[in-house]
C-alpha atoms as a PDB file:
ATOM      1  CA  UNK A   1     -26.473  -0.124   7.437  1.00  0.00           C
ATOM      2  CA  UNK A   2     -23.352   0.950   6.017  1.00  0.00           C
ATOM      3  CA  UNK A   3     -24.977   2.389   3.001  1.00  0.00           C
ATOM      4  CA  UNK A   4     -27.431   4.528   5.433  1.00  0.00           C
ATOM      5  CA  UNK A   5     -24.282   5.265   7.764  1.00  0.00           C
ATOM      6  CA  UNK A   6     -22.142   6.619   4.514  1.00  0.00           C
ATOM      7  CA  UNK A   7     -24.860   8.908   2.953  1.00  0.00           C
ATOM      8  CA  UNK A   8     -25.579  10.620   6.657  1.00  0.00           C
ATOM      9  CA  UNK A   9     -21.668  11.105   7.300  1.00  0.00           C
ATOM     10  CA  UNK A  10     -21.934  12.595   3.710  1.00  0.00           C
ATOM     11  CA  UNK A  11     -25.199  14.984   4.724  1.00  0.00           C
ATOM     12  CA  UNK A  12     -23.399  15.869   8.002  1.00  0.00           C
ATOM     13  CA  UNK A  13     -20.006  16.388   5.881  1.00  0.00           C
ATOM     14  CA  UNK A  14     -21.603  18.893   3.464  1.00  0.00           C
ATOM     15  CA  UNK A  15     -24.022  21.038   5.965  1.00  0.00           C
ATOM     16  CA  UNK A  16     -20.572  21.406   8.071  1.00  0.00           C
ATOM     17  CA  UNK A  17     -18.530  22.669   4.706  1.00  0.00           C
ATOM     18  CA  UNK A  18     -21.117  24.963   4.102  1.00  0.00           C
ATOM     19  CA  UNK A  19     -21.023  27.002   7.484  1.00  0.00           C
ATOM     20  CA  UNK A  20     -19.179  30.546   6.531  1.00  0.00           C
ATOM     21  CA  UNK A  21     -15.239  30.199   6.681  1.00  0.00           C
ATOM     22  CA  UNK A  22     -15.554  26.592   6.724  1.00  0.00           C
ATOM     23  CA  UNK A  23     -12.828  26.202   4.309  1.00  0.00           C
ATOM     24  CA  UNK A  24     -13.920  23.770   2.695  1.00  0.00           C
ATOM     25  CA  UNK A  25     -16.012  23.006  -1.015  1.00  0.00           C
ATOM     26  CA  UNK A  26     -18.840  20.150  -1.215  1.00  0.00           C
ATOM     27  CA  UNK A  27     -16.475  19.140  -4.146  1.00  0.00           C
ATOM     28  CA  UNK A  28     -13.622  18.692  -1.389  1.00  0.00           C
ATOM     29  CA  UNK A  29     -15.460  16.837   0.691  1.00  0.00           C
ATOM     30  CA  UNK A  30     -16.839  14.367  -1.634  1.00  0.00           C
ATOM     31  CA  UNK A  31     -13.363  14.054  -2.481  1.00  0.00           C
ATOM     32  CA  UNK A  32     -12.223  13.711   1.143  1.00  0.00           C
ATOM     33  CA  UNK A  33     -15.542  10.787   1.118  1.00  0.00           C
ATOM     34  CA  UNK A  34     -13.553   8.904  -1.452  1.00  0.00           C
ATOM     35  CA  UNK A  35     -10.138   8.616  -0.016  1.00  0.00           C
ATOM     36  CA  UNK A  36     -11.861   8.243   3.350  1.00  0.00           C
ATOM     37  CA  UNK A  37     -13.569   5.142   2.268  1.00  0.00           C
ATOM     38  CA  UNK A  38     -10.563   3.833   0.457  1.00  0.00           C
ATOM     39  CA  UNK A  39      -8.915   4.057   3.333  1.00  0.00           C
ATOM     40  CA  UNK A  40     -11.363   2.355   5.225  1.00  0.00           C
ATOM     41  CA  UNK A  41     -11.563  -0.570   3.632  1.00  0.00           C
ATOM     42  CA  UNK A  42      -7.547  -1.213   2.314  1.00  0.00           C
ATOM     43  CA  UNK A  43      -7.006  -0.286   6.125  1.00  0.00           C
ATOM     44  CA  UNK A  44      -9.787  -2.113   7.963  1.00  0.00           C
ATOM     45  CA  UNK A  45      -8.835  -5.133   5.468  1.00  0.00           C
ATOM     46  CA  UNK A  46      -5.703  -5.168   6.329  1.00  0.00           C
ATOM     47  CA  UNK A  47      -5.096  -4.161   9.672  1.00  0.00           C
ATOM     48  CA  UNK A  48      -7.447  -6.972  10.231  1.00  0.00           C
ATOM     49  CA  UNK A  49      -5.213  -9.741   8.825  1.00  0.00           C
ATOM     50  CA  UNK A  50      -2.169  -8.356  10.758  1.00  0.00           C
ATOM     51  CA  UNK A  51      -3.438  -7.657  13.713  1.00  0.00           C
ATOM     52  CA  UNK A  52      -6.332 -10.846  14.303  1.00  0.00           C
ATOM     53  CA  UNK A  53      -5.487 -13.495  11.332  1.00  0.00           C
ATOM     54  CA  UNK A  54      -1.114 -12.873  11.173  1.00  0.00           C
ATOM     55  CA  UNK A  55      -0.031 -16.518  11.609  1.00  0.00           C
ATOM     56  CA  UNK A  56      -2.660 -17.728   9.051  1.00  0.00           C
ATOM     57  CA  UNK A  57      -1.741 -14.672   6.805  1.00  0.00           C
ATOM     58  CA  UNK A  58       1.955 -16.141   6.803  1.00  0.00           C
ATOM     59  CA  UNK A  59       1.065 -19.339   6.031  1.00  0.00           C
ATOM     60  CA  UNK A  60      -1.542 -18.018   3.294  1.00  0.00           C
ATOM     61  CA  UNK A  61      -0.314 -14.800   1.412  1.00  0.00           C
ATOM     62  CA  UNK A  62      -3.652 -14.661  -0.266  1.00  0.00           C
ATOM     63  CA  UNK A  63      -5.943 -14.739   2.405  1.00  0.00           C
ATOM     64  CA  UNK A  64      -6.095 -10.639   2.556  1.00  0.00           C
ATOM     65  CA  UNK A  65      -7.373 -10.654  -0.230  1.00  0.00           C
ATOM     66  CA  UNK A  66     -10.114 -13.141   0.471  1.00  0.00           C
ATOM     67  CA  UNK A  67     -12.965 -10.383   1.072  1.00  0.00           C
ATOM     68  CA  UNK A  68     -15.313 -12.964   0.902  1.00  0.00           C
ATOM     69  CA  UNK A  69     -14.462 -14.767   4.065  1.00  0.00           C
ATOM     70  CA  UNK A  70     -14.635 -11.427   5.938  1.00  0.00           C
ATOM     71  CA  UNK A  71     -12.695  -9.435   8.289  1.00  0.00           C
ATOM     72  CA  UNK A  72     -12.502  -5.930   9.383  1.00  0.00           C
ATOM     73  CA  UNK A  73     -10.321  -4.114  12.201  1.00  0.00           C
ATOM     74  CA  UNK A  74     -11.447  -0.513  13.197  1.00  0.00           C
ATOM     75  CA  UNK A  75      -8.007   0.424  14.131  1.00  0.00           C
ATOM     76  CA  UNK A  76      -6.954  -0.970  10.850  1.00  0.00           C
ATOM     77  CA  UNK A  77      -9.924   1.295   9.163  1.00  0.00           C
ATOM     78  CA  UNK A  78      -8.881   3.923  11.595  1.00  0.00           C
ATOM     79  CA  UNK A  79      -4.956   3.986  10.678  1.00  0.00           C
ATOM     80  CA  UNK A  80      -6.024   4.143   6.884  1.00  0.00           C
ATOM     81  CA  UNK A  81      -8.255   7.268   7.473  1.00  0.00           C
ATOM     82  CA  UNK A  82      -5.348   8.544   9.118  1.00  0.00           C
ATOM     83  CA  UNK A  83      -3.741   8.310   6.113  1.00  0.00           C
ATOM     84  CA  UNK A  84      -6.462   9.509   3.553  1.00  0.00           C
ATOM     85  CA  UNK A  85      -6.194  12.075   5.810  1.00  0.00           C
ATOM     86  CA  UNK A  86      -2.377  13.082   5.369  1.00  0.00           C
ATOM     87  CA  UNK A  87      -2.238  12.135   1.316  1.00  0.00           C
ATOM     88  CA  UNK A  88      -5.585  14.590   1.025  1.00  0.00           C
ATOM     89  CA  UNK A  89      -4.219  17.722   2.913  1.00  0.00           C
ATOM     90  CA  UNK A  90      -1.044  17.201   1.342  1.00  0.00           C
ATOM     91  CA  UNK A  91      -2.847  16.956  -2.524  1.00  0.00           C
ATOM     92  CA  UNK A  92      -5.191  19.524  -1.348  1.00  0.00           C
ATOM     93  CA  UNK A  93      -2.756  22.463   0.395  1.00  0.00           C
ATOM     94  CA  UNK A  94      -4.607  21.674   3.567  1.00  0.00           C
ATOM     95  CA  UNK A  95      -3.561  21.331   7.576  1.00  0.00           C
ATOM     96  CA  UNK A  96      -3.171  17.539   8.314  1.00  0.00           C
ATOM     97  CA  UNK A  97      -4.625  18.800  11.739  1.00  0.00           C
ATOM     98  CA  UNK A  98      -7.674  21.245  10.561  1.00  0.00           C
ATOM     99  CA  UNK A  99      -8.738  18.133   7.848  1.00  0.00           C
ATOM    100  CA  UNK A 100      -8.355  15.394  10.813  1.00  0.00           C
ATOM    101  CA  UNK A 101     -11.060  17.829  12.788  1.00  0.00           C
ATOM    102  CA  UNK A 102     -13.326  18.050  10.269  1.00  0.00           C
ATOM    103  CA  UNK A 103     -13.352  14.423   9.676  1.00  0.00           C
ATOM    104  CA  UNK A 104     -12.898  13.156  13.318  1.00  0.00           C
ATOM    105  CA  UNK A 105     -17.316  14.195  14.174  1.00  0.00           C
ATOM    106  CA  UNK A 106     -18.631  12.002  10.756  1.00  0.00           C
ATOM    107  CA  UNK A 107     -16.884   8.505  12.284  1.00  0.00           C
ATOM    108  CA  UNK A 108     -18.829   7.742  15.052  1.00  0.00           C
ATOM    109  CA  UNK A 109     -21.993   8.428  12.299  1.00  0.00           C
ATOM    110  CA  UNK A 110     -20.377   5.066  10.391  1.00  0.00           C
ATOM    111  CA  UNK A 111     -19.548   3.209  13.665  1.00  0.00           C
ATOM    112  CA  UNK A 112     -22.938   3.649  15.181  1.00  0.00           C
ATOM    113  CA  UNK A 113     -24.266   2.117  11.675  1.00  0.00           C
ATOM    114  CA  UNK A 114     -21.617  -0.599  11.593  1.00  0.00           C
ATOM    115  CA  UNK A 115     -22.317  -1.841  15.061  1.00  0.00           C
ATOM    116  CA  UNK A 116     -26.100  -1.841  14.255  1.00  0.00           C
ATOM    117  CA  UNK A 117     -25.237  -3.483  11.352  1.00  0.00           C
ATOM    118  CA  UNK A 118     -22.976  -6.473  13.238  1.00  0.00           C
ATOM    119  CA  UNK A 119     -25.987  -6.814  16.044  1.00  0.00           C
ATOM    120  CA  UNK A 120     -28.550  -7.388  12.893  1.00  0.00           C
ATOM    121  CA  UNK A 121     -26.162  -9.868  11.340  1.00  0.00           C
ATOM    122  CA  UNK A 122     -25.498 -11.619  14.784  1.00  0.00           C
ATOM    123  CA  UNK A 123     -21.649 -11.019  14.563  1.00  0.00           C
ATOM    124  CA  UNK A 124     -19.014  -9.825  16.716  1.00  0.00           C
ATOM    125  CA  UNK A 125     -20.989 -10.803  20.068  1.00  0.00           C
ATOM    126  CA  UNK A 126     -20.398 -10.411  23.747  1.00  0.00           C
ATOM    127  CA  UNK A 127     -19.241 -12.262  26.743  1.00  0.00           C
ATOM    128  CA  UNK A 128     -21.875 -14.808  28.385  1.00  0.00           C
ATOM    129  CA  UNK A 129     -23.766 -13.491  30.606  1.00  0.00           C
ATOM    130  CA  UNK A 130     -27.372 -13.469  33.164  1.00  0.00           C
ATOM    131  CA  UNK A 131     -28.021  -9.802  32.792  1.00  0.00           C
ATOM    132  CA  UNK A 132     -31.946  -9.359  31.780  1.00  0.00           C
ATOM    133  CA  UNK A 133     -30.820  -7.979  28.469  1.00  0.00           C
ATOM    134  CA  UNK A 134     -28.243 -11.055  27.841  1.00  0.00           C
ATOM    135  CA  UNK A 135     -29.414 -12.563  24.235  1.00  0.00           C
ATOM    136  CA  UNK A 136     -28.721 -15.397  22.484  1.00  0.00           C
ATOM    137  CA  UNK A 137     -26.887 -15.166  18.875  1.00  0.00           C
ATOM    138  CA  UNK A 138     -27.092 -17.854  16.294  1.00  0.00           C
ATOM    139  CA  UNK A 139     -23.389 -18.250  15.611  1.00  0.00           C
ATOM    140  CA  UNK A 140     -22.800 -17.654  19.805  1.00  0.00           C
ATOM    141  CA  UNK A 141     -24.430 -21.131  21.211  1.00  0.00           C
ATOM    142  CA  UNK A 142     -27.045 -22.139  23.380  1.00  0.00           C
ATOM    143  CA  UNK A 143     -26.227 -19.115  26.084  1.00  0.00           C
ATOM    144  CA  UNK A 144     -26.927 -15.921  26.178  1.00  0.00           C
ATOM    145  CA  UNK A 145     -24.562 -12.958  25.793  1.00  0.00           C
ATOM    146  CA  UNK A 146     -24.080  -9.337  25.896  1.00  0.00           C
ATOM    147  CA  UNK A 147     -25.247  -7.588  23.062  1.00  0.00           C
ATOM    148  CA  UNK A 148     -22.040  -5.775  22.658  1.00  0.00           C
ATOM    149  CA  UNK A 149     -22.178  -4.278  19.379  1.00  0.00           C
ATOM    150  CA  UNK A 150     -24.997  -2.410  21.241  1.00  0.00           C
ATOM    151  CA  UNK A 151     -22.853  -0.891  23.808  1.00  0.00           C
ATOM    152  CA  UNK A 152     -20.296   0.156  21.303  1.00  0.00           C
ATOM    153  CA  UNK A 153     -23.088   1.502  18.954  1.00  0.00           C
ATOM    154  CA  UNK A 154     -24.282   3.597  22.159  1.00  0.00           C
ATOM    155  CA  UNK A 155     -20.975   4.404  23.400  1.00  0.00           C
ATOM    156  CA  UNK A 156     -18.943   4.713  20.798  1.00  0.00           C
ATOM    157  CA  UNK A 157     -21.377   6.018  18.098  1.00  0.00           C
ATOM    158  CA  UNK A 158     -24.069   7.760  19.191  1.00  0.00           C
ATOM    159  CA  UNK A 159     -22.182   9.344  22.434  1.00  0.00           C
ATOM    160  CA  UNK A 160     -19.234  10.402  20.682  1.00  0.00           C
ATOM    161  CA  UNK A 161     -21.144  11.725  18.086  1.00  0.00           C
ATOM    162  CA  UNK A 162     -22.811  14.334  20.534  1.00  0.00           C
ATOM    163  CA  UNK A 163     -19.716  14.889  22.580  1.00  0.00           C
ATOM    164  CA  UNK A 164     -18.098  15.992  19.093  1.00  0.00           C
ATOM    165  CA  UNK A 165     -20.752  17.997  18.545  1.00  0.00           C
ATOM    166  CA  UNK A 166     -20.737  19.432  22.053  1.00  0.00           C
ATOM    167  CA  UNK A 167     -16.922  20.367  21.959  1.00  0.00           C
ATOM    168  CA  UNK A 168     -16.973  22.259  18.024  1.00  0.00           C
ATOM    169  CA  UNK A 169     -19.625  24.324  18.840  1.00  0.00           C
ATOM    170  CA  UNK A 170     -16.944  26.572  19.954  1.00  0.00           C
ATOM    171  CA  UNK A 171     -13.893  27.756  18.218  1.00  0.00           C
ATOM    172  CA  UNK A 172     -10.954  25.116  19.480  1.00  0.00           C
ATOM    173  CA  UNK A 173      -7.696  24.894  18.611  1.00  0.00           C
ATOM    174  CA  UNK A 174      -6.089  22.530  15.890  1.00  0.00           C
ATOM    175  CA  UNK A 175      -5.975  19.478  16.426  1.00  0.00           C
ATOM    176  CA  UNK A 176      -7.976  19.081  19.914  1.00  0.00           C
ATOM    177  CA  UNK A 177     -11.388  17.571  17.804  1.00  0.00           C
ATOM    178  CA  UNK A 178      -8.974  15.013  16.817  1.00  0.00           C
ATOM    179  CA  UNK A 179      -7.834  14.566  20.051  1.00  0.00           C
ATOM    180  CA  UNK A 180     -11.188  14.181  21.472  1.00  0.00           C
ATOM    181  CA  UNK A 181     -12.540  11.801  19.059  1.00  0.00           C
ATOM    182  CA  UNK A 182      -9.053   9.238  19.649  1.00  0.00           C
ATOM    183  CA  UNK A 183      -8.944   9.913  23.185  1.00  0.00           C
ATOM    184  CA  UNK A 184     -13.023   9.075  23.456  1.00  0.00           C
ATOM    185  CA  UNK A 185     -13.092   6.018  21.320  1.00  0.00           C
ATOM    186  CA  UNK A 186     -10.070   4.722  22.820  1.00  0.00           C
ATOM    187  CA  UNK A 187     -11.797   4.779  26.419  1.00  0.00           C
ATOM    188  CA  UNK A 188     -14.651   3.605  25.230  1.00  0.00           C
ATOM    189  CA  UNK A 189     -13.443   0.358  23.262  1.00  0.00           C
ATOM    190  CA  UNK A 190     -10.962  -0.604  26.242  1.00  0.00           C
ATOM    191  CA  UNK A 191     -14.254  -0.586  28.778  1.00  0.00           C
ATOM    192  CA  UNK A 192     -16.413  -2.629  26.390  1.00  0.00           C
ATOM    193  CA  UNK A 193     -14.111  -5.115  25.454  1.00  0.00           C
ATOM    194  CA  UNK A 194     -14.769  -6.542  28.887  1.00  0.00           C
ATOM    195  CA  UNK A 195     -17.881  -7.133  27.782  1.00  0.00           C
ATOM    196  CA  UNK A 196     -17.047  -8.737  24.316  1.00  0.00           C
ATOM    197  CA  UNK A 197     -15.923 -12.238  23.343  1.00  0.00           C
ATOM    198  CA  UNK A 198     -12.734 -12.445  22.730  1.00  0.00           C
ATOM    199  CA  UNK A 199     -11.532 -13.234  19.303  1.00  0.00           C
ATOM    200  CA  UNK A 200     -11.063 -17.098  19.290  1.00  0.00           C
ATOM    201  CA  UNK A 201      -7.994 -17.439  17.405  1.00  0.00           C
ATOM    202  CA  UNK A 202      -6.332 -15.013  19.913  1.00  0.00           C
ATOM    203  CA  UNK A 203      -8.365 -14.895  22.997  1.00  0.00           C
ATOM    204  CA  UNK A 204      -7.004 -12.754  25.831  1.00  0.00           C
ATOM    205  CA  UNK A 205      -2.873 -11.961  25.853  1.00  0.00           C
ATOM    206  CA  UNK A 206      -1.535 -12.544  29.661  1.00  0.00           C
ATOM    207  CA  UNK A 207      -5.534 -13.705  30.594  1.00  0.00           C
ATOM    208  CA  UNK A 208      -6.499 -10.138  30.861  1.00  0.00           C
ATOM    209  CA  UNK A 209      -5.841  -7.895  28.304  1.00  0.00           C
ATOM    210  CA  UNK A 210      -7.424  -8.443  24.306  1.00  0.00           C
ATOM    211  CA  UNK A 211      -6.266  -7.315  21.073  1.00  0.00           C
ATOM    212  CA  UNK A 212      -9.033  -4.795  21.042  1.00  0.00           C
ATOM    213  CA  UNK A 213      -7.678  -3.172  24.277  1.00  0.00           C
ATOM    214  CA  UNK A 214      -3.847  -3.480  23.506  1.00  0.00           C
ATOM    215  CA  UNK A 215      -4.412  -1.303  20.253  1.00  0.00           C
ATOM    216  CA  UNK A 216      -7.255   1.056  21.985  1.00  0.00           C
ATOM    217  CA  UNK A 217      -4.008   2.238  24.285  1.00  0.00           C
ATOM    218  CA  UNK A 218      -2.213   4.176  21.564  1.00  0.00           C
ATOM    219  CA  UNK A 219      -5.438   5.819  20.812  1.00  0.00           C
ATOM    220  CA  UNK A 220      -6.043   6.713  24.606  1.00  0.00           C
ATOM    221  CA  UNK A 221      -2.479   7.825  24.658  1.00  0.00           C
ATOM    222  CA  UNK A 222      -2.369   9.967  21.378  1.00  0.00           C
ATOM    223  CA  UNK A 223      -5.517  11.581  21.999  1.00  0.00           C
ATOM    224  CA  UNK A 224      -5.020  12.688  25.083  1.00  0.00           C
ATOM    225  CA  UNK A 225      -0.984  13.715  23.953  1.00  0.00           C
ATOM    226  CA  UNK A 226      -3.009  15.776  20.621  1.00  0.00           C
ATOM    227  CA  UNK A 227      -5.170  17.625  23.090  1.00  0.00           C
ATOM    228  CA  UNK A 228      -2.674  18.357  25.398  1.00  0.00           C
ATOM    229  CA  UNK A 229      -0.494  19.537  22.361  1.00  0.00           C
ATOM    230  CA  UNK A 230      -3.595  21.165  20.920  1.00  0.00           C
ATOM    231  CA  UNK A 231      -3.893  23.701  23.824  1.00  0.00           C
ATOM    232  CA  UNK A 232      -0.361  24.466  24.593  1.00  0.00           C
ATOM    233  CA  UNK A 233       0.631  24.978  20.450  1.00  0.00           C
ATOM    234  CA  UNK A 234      -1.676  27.627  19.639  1.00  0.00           C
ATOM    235  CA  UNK A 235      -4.824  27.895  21.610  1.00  0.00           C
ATOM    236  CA  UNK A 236      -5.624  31.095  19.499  1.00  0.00           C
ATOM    237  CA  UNK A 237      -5.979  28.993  16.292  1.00  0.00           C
ATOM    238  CA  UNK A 238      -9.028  27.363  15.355  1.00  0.00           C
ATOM    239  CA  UNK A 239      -9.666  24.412  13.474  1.00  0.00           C
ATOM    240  CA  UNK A 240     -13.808  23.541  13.465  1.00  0.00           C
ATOM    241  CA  UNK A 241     -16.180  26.636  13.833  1.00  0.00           C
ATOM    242  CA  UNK A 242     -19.595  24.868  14.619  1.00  0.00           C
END
């Protein structure tokens, strides 16, 4: 599933650089692909052990670099896109902003394959539950649960991805897709973590808040700051042309 996600994110990637003053080269972006997925994994492997696995990550140095046990964060992955992002415009002569906007519509493509791809493999499921749809999940016990890597597949993949491609099909200002997709997956993962099991080795900080939500609120908080920004810097500038 990631495979499939990758190659349409590239597709998407390349029909997008070649609308007219794009500003950007199908060599560029399968540059961009690289760092991007460099940055994904260094930064979903790591943001992982710090943020879900730190006290066992003290007590074993090693263990981040035990791929084969597992492990991924999305705001790990997310964080080390951000900077792919920055080291890319920077090598490149680029805007940070204008290269976070053309990136920010192609990540709900790999989430909405990654979340597909944890339902298949029966990971990462949700909070028990009687709802007609409830399931049960080989490593979850004998009840049923949500299915939430559904809802985040839905939610956070599939309707981000159209309300991305909603928002650049107009000229918008620097910045603001950004600022859409943080503010939108940030609002999304805080709701459905209600619905998912909290991680065991952490469960839920002050019984009502998870590690999922506590690092969704920066997201929330910076996308909504970015759009905000966005608008009042220079509303005449554009950064995606759909």
């Amino acid at each position: 599933m990631y495979l499939i996600g990758f190659a349409f994110a590239m597709w998407f990637a390349n029909r997008q650089a070649a609308k007219p003053n794009s500003g950007w080269t199908k060599d560029q972006v399968g540059d961009f692909l690289f760092y991007g997925m460099l940055g994904v994994i260094l930064g979903g492997r790591i943001g992982y052990v710090l943020f879900y696995q730190f006290s066992y990550f003290i007590e074993n140095p090693l263990y981040l670099f035990r791929i084969d046990q597992g492990g991924m964060s999305f705001h790990g992955g997310t964080l080390g896109v951000i900077t792919a992002v920055v080291i890319f415009a920077w090598t490149r002569k680029k805007s940070i902003l204008q290269v976070g906007d053309f990136v920010a519509p192609l990540v709900p493509v790999g989430l909405l394959a990654g979340r597909i791809g944890n339902f298949i493999n029966g990971e990462l499921w949700g909070r028990v539950s009687d709802v007609p749809w409830a399931m049960v999940f080989p490593t979850g016990g004998p009840l049923a649960r949500h299915p939430s890597q559904l809802y985040e597949a839905f939610f956070e993949g599939l309707v981000l991805f159209l309300i991305l491609q909603w928002f650049i099909k107009k000229p918008r200002p620097a910045g603001s897709v950004a600022g859409v997709f943080l503010l939108g997956y940030g609002i999304f993962r805080f709701c459905i973590e209600y619905f998912r099991q909290p991680d065991a080795q952490l469960g839920l900080f002050a019984d009502f808040i998870s590690m999922g939500q506590i690092l969704s609120l920066p997201m929330i908080v910076g996308g909504l700051g970015l759009l905000i920004w966005a608008y009042k810097q220079a509303p005449q500038k554009t950064a995606v042309k759909g």
